[in-house]
PDB file of N, CA and C in Angstrom:
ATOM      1  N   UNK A   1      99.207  70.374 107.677  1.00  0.00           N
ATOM      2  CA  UNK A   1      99.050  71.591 106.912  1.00  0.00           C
ATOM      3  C   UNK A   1      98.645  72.723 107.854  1.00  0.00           C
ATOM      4  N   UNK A   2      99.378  73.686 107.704  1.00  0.00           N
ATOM      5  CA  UNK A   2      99.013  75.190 108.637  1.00  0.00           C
ATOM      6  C   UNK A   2      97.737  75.670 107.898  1.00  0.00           C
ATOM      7  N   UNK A   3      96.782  76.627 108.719  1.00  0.00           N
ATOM      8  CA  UNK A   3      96.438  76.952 108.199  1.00  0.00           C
ATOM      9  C   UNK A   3      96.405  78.723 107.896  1.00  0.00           C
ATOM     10  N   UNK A   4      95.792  79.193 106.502  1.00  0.00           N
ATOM     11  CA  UNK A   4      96.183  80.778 106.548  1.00  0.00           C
ATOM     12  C   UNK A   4      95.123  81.366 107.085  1.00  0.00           C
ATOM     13  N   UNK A   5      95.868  82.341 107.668  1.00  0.00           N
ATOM     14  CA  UNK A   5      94.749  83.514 108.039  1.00  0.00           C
ATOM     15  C   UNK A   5      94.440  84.590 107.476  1.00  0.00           C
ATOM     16  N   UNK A   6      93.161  85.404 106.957  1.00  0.00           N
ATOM     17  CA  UNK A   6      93.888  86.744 106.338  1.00  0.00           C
ATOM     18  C   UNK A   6      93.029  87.662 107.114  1.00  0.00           C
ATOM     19  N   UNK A   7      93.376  88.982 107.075  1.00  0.00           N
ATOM     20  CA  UNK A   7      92.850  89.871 107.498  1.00  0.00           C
ATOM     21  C   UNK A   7      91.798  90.715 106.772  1.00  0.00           C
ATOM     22  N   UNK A   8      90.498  90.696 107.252  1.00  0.00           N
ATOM     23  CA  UNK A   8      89.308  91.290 105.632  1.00  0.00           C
ATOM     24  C   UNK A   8      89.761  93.106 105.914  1.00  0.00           C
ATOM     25  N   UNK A   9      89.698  93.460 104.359  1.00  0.00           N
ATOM     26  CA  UNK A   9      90.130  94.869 104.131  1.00  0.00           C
ATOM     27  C   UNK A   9      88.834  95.748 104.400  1.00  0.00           C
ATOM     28  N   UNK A  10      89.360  96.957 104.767  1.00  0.00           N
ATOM     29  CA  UNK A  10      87.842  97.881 105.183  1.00  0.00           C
ATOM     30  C   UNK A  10      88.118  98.913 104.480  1.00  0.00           C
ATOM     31  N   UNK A  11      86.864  99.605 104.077  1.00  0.00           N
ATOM     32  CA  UNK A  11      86.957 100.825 103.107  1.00  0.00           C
ATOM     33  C   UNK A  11      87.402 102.008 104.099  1.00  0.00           C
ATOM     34  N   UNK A  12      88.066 102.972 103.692  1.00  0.00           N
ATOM     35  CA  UNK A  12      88.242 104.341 104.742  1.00  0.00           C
ATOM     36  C   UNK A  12      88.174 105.324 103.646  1.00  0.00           C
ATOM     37  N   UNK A  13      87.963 106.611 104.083  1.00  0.00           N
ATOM     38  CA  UNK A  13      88.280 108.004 103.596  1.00  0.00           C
ATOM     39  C   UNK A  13      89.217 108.442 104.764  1.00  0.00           C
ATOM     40  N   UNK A  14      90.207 108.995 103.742  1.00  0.00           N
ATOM     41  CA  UNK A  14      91.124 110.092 104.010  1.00  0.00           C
ATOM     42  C   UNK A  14      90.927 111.524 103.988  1.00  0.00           C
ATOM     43  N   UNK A  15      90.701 112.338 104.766  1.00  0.00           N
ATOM     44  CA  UNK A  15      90.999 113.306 104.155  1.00  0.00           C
ATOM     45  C   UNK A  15      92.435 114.236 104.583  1.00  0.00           C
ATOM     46  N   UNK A  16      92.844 114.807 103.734  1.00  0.00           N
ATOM     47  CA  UNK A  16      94.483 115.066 103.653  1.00  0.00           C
ATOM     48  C   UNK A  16      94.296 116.872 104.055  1.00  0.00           C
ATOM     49  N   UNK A  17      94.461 117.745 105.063  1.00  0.00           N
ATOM     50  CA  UNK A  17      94.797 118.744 104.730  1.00  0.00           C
ATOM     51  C   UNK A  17      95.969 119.300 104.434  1.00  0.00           C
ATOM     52  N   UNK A  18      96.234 120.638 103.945  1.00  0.00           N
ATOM     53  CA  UNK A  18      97.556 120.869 103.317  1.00  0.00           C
ATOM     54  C   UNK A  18      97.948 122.583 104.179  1.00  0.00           C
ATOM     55  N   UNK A  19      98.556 122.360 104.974  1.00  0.00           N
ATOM     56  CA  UNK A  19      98.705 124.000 105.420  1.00  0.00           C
ATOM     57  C   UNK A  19     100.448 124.265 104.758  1.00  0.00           C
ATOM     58  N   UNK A  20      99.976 125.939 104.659  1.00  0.00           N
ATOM     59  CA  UNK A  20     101.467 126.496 104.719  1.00  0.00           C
ATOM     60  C   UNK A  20     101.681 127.077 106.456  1.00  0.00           C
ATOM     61  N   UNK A  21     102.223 126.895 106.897  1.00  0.00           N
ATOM     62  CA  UNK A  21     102.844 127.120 108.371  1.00  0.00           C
ATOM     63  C   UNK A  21     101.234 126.942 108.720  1.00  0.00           C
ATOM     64  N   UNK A  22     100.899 127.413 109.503  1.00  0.00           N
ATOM     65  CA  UNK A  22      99.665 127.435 110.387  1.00  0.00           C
ATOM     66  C   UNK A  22      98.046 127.505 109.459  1.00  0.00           C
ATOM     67  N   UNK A  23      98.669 127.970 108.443  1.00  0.00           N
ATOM     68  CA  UNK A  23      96.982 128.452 107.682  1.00  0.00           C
ATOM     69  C   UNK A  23      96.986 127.274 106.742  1.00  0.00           C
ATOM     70  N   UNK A  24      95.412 126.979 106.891  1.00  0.00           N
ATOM     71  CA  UNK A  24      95.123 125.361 105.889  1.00  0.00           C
ATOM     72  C   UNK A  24      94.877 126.026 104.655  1.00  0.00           C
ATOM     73  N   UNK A  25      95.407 125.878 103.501  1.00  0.00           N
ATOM     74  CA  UNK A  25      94.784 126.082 101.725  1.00  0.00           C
ATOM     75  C   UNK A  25      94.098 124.820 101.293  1.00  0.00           C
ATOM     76  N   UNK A  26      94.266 123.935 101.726  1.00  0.00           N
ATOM     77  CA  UNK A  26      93.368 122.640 100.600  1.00  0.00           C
ATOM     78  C   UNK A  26      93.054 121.929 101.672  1.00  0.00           C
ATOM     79  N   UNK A  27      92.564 120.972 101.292  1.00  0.00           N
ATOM     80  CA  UNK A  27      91.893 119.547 101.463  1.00  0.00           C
ATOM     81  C   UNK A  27      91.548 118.458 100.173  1.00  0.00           C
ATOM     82  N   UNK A  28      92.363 117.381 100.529  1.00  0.00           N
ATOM     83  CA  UNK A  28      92.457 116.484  99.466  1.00  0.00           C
ATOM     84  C   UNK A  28      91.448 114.987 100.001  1.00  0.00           C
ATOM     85  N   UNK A  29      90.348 114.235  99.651  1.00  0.00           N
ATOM     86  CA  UNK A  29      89.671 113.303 100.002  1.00  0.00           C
ATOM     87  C   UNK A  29      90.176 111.954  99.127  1.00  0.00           C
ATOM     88  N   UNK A  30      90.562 111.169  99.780  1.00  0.00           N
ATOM     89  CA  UNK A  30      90.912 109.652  99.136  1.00  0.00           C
ATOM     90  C   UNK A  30      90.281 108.602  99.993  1.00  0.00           C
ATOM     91  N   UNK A  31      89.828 107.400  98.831  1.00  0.00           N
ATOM     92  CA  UNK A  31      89.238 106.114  99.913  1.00  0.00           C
ATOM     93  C   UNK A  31      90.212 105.174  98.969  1.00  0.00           C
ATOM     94  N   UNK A  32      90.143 104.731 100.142  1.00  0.00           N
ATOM     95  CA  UNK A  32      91.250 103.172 100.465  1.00  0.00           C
ATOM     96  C   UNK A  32      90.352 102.166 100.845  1.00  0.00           C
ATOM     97  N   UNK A  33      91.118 100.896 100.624  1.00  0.00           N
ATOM     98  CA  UNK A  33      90.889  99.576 101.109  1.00  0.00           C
ATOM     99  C   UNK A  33      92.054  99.498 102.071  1.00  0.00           C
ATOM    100  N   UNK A  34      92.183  99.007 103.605  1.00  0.00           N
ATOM    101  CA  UNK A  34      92.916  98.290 104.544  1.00  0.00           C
ATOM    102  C   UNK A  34      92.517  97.968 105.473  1.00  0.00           C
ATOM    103  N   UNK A  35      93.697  97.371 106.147  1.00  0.00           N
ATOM    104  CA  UNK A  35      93.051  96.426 107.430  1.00  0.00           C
ATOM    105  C   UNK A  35      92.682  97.138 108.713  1.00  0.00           C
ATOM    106  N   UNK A  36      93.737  98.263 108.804  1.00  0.00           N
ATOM    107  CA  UNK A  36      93.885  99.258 109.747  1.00  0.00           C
ATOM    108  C   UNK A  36      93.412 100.965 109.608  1.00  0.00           C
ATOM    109  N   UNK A  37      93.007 101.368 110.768  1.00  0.00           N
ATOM    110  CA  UNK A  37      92.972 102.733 110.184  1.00  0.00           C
ATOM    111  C   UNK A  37      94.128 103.458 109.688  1.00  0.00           C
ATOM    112  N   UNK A  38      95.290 102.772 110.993  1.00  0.00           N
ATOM    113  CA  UNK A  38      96.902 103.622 110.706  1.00  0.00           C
ATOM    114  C   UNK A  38      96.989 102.979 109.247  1.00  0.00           C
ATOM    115  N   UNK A  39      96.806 102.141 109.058  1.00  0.00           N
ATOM    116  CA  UNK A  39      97.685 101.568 107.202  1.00  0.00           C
ATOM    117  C   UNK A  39      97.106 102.665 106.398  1.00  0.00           C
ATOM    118  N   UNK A  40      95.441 102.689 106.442  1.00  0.00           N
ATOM    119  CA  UNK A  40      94.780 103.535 105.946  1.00  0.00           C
ATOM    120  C   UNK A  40      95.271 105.052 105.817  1.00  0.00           C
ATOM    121  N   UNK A  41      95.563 105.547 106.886  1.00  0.00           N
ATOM    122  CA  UNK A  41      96.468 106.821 106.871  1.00  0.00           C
ATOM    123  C   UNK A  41      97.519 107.066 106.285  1.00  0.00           C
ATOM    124  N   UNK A  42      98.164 106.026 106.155  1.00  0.00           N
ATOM    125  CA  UNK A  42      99.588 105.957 105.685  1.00  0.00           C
ATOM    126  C   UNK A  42      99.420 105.913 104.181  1.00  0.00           C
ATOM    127  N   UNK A  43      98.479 105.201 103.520  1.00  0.00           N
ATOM    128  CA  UNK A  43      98.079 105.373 102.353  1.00  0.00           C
ATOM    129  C   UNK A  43      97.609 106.548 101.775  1.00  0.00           C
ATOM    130  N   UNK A  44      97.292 107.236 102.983  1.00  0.00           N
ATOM    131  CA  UNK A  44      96.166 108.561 102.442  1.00  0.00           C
ATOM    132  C   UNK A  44      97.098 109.668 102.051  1.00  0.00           C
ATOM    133  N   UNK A  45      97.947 109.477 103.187  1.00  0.00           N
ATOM    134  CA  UNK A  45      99.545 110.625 102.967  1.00  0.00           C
ATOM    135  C   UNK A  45     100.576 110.052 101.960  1.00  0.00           C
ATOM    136  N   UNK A  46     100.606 108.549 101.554  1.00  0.00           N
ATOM    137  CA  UNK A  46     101.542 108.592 100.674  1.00  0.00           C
ATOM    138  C   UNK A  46     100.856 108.729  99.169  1.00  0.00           C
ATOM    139  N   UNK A  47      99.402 109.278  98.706  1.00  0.00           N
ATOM    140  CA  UNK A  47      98.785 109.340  97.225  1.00  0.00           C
ATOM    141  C   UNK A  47      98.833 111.066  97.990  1.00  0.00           C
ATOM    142  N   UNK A  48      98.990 111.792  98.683  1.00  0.00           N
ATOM    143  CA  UNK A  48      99.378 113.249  98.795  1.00  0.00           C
ATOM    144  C   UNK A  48     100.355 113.496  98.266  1.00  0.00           C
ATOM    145  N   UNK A  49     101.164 112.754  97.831  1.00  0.00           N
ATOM    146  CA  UNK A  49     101.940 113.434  97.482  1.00  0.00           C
ATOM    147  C   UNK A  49     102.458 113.187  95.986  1.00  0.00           C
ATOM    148  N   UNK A  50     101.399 112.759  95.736  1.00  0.00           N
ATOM    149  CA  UNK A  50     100.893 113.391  94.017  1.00  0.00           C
ATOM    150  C   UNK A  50      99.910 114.520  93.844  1.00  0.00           C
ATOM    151  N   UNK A  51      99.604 115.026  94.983  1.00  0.00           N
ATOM    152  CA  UNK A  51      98.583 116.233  94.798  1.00  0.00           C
ATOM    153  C   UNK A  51      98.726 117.672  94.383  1.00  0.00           C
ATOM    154  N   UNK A  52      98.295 118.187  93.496  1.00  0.00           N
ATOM    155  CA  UNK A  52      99.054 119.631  92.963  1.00  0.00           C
ATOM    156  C   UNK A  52      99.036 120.425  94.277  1.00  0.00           C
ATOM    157  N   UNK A  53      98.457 120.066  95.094  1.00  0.00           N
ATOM    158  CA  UNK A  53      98.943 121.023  96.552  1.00  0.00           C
ATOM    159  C   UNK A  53     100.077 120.597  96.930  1.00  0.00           C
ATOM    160  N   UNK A  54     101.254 119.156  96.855  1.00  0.00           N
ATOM    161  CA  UNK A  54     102.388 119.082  97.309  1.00  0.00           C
ATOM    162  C   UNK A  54     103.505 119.774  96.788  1.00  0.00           C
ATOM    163  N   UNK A  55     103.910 120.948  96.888  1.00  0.00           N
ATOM    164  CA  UNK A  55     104.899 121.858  96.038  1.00  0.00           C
ATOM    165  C   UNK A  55     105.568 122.905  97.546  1.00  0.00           C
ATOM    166  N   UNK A  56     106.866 122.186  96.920  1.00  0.00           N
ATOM    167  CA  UNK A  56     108.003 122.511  97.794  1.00  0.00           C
ATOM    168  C   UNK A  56     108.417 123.819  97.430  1.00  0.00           C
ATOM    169  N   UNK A  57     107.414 124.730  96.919  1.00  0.00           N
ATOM    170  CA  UNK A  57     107.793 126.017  97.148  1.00  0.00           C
ATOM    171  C   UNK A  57     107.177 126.539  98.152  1.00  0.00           C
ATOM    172  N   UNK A  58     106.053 126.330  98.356  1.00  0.00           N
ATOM    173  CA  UNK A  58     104.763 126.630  99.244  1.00  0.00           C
ATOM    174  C   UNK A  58     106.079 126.801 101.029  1.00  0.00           C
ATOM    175  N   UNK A  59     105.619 127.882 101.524  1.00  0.00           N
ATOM    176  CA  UNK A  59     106.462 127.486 102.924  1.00  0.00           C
ATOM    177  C   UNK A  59     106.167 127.008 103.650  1.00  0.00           C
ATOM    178  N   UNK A  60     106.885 126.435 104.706  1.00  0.00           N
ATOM    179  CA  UNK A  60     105.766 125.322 105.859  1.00  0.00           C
ATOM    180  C   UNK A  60     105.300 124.598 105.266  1.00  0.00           C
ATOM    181  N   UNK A  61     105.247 123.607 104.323  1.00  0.00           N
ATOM    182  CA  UNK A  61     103.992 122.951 103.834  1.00  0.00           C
ATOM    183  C   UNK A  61     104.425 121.744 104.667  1.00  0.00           C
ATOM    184  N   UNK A  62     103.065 121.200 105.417  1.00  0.00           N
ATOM    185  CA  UNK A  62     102.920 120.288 106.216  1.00  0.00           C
ATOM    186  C   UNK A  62     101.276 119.347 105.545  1.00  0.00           C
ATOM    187  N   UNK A  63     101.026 118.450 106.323  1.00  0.00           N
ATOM    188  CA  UNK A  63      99.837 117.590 106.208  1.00  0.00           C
ATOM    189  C   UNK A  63      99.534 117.116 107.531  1.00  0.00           C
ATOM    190  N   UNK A  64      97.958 117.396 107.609  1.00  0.00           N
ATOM    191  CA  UNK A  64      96.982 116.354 108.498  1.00  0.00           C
ATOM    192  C   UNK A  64      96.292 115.419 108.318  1.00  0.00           C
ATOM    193  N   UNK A  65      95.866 114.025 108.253  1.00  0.00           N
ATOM    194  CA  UNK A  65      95.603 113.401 107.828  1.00  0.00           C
ATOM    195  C   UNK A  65      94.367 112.889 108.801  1.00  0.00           C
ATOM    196  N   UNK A  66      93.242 112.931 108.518  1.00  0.00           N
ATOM    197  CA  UNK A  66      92.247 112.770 108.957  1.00  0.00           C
ATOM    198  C   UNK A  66      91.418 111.667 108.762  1.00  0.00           C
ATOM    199  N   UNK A  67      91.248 110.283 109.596  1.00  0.00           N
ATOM    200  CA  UNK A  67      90.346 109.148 108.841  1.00  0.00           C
ATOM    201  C   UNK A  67      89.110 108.706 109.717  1.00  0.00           C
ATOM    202  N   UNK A  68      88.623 108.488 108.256  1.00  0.00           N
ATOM    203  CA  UNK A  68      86.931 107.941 108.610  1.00  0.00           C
ATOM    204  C   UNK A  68      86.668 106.544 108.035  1.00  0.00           C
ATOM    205  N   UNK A  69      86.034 106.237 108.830  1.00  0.00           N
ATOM    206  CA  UNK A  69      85.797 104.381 108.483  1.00  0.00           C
ATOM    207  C   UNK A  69      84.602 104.604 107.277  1.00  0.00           C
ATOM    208  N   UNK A  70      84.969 104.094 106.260  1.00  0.00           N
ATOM    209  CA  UNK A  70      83.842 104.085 105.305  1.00  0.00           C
ATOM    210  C   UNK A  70      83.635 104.826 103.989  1.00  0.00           C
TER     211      UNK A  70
END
């Protein structure tokens, strides 16, 4: 019998900023459970984009994604 391994999940905050070209308007904060910080990030930017700041009228609209362990 093999045996399994798993990886224990860690809490993170996201925080998401939202610029139009160069100038920041928001900041969005989300916590996650993952293994990684990158997974963690990747999570943080893909619940952005349910955020009433994601609107494809806005010009430039870009994201930074900022993470903290915890």
């Amino acid at each position: 019998m093999r045996a399994h391994s798993t990886i224990p999940l860690q809490s993170f905050t996201i925080d998401v900023a939202f610029f139009s070209d160069e100038d920041q308007f928001a900041t969005e904060t989300y916590m996650v459970w993952a293994t990684t910080w990158f997974t963690a990030q990747l999570q943080g930017l893909e619940l952005s984009v349910g955020s009433v700041y994601d609107n494809a009228r806005i010009p430039g609209l870009r994201r930074i994604a900022t993470v903290r362990q915890g």
